[in-house]
C-alpha atoms as a PDB file:
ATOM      1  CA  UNK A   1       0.000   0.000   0.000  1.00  0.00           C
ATOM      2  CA  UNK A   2       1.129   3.560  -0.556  1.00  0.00           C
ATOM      3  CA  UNK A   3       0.961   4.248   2.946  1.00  0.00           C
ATOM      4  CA  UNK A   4       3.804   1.718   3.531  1.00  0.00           C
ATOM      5  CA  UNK A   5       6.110   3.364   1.129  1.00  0.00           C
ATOM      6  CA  UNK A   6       9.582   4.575   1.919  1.00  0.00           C
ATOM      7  CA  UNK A   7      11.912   7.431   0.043  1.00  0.00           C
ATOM      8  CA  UNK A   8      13.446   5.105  -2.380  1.00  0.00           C
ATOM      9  CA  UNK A   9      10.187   3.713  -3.680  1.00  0.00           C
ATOM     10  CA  UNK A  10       8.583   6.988  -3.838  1.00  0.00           C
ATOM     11  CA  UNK A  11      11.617   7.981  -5.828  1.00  0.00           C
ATOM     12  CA  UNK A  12      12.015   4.465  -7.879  1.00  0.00           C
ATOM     13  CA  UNK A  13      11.369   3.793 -11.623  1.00  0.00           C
ATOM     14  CA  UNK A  14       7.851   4.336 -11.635  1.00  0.00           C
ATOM     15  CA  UNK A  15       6.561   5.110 -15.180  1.00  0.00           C
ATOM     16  CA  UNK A  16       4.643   8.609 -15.977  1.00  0.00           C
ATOM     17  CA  UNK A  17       0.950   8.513 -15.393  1.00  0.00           C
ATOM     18  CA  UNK A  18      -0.326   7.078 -18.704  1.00  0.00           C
ATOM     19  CA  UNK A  19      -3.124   8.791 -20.897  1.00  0.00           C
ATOM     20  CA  UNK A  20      -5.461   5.943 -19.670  1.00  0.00           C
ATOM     21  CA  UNK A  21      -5.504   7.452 -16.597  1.00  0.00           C
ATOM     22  CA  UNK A  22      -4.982  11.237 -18.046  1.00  0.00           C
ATOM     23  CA  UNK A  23      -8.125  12.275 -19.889  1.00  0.00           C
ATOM     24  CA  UNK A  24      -7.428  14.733 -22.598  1.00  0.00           C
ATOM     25  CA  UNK A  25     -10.012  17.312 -23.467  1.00  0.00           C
ATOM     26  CA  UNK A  26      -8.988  17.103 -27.317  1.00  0.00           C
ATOM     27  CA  UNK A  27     -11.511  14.719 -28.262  1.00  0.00           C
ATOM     28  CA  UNK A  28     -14.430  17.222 -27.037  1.00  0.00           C
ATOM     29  CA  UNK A  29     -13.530  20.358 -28.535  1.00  0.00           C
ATOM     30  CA  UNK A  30     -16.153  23.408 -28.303  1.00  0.00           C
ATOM     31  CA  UNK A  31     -16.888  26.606 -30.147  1.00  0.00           C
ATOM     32  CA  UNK A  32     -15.700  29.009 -28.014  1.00  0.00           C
ATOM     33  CA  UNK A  33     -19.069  30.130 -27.295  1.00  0.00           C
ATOM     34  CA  UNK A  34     -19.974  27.140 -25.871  1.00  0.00           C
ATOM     35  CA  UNK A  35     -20.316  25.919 -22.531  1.00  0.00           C
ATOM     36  CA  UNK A  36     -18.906  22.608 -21.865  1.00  0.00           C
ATOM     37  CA  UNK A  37     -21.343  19.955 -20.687  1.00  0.00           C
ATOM     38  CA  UNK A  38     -20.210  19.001 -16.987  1.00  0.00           C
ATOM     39  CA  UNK A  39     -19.909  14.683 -16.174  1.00  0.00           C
ATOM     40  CA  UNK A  40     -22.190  15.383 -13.424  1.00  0.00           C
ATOM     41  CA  UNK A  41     -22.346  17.465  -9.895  1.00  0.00           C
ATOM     42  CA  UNK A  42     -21.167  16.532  -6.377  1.00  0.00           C
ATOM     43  CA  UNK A  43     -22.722  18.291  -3.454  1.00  0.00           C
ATOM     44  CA  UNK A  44     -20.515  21.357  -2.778  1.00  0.00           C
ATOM     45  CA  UNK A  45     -20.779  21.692   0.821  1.00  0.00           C
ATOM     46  CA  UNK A  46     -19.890  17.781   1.266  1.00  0.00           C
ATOM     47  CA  UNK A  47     -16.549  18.668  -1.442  1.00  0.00           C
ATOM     48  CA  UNK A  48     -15.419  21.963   0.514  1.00  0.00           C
ATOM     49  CA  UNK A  49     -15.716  20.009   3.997  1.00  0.00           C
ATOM     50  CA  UNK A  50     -12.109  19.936   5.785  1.00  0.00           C
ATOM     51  CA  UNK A  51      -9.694  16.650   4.685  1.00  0.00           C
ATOM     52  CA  UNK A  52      -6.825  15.407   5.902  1.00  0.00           C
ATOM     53  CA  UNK A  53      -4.523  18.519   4.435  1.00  0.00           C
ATOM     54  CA  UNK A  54      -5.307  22.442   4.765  1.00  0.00           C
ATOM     55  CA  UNK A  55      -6.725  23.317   1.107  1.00  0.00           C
ATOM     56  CA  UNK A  56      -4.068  25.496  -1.310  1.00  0.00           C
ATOM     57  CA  UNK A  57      -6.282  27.978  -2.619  1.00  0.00           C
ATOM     58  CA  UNK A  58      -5.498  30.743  -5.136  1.00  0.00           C
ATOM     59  CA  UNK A  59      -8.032  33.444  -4.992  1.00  0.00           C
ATOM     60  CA  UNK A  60     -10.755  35.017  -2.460  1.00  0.00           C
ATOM     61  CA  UNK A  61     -13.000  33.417  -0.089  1.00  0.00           C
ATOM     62  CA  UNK A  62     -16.478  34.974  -0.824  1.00  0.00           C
ATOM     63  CA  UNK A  63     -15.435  34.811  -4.933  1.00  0.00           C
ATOM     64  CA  UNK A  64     -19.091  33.802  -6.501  1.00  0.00           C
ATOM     65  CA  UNK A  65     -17.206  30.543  -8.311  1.00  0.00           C
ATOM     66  CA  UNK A  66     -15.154  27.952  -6.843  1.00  0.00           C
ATOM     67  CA  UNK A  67     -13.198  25.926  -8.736  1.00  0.00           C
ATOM     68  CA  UNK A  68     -11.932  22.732  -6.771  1.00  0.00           C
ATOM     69  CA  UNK A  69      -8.885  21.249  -9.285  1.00  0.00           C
ATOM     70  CA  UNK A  70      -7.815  17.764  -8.612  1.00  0.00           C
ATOM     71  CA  UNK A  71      -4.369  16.646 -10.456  1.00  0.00           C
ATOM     72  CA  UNK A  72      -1.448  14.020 -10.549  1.00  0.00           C
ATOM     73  CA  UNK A  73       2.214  15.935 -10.882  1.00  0.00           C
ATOM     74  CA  UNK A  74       3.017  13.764 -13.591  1.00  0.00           C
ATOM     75  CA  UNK A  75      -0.302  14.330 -15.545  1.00  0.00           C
ATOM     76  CA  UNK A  76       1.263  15.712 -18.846  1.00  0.00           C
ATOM     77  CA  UNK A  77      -2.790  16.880 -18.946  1.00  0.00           C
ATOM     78  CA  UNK A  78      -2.381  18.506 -16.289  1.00  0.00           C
ATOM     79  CA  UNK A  79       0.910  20.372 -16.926  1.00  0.00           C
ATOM     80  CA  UNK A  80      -1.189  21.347 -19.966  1.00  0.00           C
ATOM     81  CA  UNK A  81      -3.815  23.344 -18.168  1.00  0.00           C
ATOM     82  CA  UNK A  82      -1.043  24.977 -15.811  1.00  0.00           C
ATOM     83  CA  UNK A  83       1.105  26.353 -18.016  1.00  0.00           C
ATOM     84  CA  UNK A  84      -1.871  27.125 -21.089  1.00  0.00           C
ATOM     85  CA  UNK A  85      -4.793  27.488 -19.541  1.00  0.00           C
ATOM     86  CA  UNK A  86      -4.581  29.002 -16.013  1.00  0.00           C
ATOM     87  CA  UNK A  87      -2.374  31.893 -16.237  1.00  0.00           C
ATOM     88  CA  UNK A  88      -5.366  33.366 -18.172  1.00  0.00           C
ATOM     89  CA  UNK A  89      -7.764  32.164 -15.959  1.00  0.00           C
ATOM     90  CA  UNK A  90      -5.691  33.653 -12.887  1.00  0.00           C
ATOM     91  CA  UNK A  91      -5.662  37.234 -14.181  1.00  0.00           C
ATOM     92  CA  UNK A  92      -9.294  36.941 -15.792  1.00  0.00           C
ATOM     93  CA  UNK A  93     -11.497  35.567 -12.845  1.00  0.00           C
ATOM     94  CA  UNK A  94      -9.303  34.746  -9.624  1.00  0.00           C
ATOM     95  CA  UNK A  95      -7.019  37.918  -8.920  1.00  0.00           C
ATOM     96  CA  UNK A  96     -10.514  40.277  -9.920  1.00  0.00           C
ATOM     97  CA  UNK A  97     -12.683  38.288  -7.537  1.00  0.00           C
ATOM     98  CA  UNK A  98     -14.845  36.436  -9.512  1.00  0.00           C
ATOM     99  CA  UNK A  99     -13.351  32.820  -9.119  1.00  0.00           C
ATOM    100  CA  UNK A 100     -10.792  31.031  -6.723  1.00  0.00           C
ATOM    101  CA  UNK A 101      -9.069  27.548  -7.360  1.00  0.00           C
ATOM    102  CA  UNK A 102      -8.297  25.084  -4.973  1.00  0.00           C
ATOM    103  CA  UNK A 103      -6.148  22.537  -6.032  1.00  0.00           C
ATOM    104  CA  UNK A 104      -5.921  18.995  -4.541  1.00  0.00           C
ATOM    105  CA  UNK A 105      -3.772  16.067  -5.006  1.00  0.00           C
ATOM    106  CA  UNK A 106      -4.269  12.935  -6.660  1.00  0.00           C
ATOM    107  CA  UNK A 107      -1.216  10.929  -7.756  1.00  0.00           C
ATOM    108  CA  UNK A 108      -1.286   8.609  -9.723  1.00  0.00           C
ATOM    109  CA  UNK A 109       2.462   6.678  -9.062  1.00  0.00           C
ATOM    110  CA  UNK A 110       5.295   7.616  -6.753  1.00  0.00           C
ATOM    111  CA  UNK A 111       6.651  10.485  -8.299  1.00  0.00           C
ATOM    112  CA  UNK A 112       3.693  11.968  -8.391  1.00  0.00           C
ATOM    113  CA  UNK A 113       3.375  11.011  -4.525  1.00  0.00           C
ATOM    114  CA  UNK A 114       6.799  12.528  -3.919  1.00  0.00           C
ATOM    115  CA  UNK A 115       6.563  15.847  -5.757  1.00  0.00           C
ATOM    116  CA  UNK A 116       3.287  16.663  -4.079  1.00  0.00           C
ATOM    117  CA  UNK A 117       4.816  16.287  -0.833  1.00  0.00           C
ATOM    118  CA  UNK A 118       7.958  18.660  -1.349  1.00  0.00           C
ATOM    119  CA  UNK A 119       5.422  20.965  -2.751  1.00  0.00           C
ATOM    120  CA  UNK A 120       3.831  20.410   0.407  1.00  0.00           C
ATOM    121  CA  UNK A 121       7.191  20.723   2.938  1.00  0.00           C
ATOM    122  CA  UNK A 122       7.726  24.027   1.318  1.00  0.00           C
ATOM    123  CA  UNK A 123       7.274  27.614   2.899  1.00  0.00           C
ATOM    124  CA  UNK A 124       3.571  28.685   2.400  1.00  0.00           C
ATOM    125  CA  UNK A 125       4.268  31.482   0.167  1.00  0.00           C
ATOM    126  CA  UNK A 126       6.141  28.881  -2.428  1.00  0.00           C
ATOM    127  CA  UNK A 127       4.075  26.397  -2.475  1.00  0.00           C
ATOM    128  CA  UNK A 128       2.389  27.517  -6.000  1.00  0.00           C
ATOM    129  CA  UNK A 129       5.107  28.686  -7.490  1.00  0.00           C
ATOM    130  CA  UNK A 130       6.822  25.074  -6.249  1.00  0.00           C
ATOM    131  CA  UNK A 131       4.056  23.551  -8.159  1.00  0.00           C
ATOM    132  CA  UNK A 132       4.509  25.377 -11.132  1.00  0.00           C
ATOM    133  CA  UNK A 133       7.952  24.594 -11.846  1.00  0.00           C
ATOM    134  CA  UNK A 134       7.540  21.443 -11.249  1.00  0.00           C
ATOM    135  CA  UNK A 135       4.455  21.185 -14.419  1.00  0.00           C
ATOM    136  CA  UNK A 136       6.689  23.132 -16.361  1.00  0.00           C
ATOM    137  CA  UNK A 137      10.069  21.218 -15.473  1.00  0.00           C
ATOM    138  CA  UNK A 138       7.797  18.022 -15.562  1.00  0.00           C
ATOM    139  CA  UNK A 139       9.466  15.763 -18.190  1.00  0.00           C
ATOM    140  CA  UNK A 140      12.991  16.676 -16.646  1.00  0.00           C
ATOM    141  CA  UNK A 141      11.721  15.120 -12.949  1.00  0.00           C
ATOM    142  CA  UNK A 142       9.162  12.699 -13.872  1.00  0.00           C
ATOM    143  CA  UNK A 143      10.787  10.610 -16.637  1.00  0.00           C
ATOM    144  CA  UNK A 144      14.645  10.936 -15.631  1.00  0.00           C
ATOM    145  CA  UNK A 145      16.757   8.267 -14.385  1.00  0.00           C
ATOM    146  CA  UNK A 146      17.650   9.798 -11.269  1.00  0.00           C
ATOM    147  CA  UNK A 147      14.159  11.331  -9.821  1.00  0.00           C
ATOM    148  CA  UNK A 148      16.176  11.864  -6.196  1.00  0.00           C
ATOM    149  CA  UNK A 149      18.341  14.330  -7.950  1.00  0.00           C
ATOM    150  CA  UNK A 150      16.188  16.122 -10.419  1.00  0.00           C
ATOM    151  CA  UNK A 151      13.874  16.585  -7.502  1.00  0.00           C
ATOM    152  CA  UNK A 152      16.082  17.764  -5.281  1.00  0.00           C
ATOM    153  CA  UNK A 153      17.742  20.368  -7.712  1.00  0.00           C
ATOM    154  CA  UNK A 154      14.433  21.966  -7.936  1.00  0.00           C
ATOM    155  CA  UNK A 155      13.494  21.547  -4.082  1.00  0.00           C
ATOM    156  CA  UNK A 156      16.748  24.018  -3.595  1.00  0.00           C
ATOM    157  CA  UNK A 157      14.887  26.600  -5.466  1.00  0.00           C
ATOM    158  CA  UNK A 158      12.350  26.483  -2.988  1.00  0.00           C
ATOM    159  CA  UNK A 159      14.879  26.814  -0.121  1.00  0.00           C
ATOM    160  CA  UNK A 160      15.368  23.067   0.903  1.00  0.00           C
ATOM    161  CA  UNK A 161      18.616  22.274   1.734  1.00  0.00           C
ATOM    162  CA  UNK A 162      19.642  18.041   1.706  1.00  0.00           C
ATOM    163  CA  UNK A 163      18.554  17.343   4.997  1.00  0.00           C
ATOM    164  CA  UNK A 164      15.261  18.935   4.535  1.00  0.00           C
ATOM    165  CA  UNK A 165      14.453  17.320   1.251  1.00  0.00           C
ATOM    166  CA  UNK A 166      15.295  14.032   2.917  1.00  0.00           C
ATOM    167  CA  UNK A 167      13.162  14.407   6.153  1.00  0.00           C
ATOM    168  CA  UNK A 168      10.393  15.812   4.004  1.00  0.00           C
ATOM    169  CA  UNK A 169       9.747  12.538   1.875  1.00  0.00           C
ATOM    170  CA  UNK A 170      10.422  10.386   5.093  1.00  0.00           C
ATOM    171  CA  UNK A 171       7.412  12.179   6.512  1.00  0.00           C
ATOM    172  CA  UNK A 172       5.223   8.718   6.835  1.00  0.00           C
ATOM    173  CA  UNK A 173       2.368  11.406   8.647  1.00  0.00           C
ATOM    174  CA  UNK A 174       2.651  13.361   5.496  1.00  0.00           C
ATOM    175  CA  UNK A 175       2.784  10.574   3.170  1.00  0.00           C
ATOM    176  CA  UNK A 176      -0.544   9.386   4.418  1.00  0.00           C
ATOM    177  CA  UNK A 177      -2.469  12.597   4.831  1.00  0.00           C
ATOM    178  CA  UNK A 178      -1.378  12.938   0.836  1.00  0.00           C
ATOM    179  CA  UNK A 179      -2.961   9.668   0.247  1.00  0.00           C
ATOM    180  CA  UNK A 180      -6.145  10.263   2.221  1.00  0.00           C
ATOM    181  CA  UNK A 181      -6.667  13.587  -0.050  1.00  0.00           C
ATOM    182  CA  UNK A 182      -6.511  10.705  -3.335  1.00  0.00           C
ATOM    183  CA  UNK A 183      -8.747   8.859  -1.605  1.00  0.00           C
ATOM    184  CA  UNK A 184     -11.169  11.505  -0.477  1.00  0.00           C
ATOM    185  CA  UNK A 185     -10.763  12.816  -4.498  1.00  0.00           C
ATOM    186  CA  UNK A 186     -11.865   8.885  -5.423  1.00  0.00           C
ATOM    187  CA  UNK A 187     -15.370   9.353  -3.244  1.00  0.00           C
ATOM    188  CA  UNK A 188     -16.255  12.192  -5.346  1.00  0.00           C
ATOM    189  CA  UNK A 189     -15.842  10.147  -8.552  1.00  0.00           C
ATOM    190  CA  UNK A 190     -12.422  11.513  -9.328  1.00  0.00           C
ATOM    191  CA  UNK A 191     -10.557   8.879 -11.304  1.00  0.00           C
ATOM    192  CA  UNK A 192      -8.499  10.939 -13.693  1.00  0.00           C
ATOM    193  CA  UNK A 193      -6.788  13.771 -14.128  1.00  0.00           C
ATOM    194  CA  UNK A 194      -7.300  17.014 -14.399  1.00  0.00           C
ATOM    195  CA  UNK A 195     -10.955  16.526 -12.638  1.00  0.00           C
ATOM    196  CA  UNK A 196     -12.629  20.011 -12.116  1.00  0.00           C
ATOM    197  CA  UNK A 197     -15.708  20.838  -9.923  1.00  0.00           C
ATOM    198  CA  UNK A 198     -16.760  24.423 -10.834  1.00  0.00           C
ATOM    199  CA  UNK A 199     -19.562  25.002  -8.047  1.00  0.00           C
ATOM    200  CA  UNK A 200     -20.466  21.329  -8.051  1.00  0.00           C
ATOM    201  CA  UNK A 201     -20.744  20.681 -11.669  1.00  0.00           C
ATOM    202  CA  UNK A 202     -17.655  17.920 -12.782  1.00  0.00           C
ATOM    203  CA  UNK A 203     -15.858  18.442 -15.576  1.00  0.00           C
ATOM    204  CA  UNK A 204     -12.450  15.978 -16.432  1.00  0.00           C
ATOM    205  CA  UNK A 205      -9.962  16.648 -19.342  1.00  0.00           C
ATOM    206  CA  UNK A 206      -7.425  20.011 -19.595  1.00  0.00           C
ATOM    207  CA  UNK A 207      -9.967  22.333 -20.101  1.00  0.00           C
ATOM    208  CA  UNK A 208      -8.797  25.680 -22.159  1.00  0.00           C
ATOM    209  CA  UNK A 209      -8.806  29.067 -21.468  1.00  0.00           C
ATOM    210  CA  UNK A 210     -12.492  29.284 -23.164  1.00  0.00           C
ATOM    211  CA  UNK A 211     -13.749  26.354 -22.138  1.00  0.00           C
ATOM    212  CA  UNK A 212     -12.959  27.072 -18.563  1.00  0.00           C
ATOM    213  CA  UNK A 213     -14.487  31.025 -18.951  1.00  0.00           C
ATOM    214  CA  UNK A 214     -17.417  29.900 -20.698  1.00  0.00           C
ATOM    215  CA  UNK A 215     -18.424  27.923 -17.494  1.00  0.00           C
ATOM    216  CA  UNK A 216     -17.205  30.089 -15.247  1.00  0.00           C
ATOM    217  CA  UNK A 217     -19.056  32.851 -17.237  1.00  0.00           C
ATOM    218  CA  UNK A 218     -22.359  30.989 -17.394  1.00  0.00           C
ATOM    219  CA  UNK A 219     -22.248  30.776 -13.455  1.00  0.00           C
ATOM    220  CA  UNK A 220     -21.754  34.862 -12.993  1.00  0.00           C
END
């Protein structure tokens, strides 16, 4: 089980997340004036309801949309809609007030498992910007030989020194609090990646930058 899982297996040879379990939004390509049809709803008050790990949440509290994001680090879907698709959503709808984002983990293999929780170990004030190096630097983490070191060169950018990087993905406490989130993510009907709720409504695959603003729109 994950929860039994030391450093060198979170940092072993596991594979990328394959598109099996990353759903691409290619296949389901709107007009831009259209609003994407949603997979379903959850109840929201049930979704926003405290788990295991304090929510990371870009944006304002009393912002009219809520976005809840959940995503695997080594989701190459994912990495898609952080470096293409929310930037513009960011400066659009979050920093004006109209939307906020919180984003939750869901790995899908080790690496995944690992990355999350450096992202996690960092200072509060880094831990986007830890996240967002590590979609764009994705291919040179997830799929290298040596994950320790690739990981830890980028962990130093962040401020973590050796001993820190090691006692942060020894962190068994961590490690299953991370898990629990996946699990939590799994109740909601979460079972690939990127998986949006957008007040309630579920929508999976990289959404872009009209997709996600015609649903956000439609809910304004």
């Amino acid at each position: 089980m994950m929860s039994q899982l030391n450093r060198r297996q979170l940092l072993g040879t596991a594979a990328l997340a394959t598109a099996a379990l990353s759903v691409s939004a290619a296949g389901s390509a709107l007009a831009q004036t259209d609003v994407p049809k949603s997979d379903g709803s959850v109840d929201m008050k049930k979704l926003l309801e405290k788990g295991a790990l304090e929510d990371k949440v870009l944006g304002q509290a009393d912002a009219p949309v809520t976005i809840v994001e959940y995503a695997s680090m080594t989701c190459s879907h994912c990495a898609t809609f952080a470096v293409n698709t929310l930037p513009a959503i960011e400066e659009k709808y979050i920093k004006t007030g109209k939307a906020r984002l919180i984003f939750r983990e869901f790995p899908f293999d080790p690496r995944a498992t690992a990355a999350f929780m450096l992202a996690r170990c960092a200072p509060d004030d880094r831990y986007f910007p830890m996240v967002d190096v590590l979609f764009k630097q994705q291919m040179q983490w997830a799929a290298a030989d040596d994950a320790q070191a690739a990981l830890l060169q980028i962990s130093k950018l962040a401020g973590f020194t050796q001993e820190t990087f090691n006692a942060c993905l020894t962190n068994q406490q961590l490690l299953d609090d991370v898990n629990a989130v996946r699990e939590r993510g799994a109740e909601f009907g979460v079972n690939a990646t990127p998986t949006f709720f957008i007040n309630g409504q579920k929508y999976s695959g990289a959404l872009s930058v009209e997709q996600m603003s015609a649903v956000i729109d439609s809910m304004l």
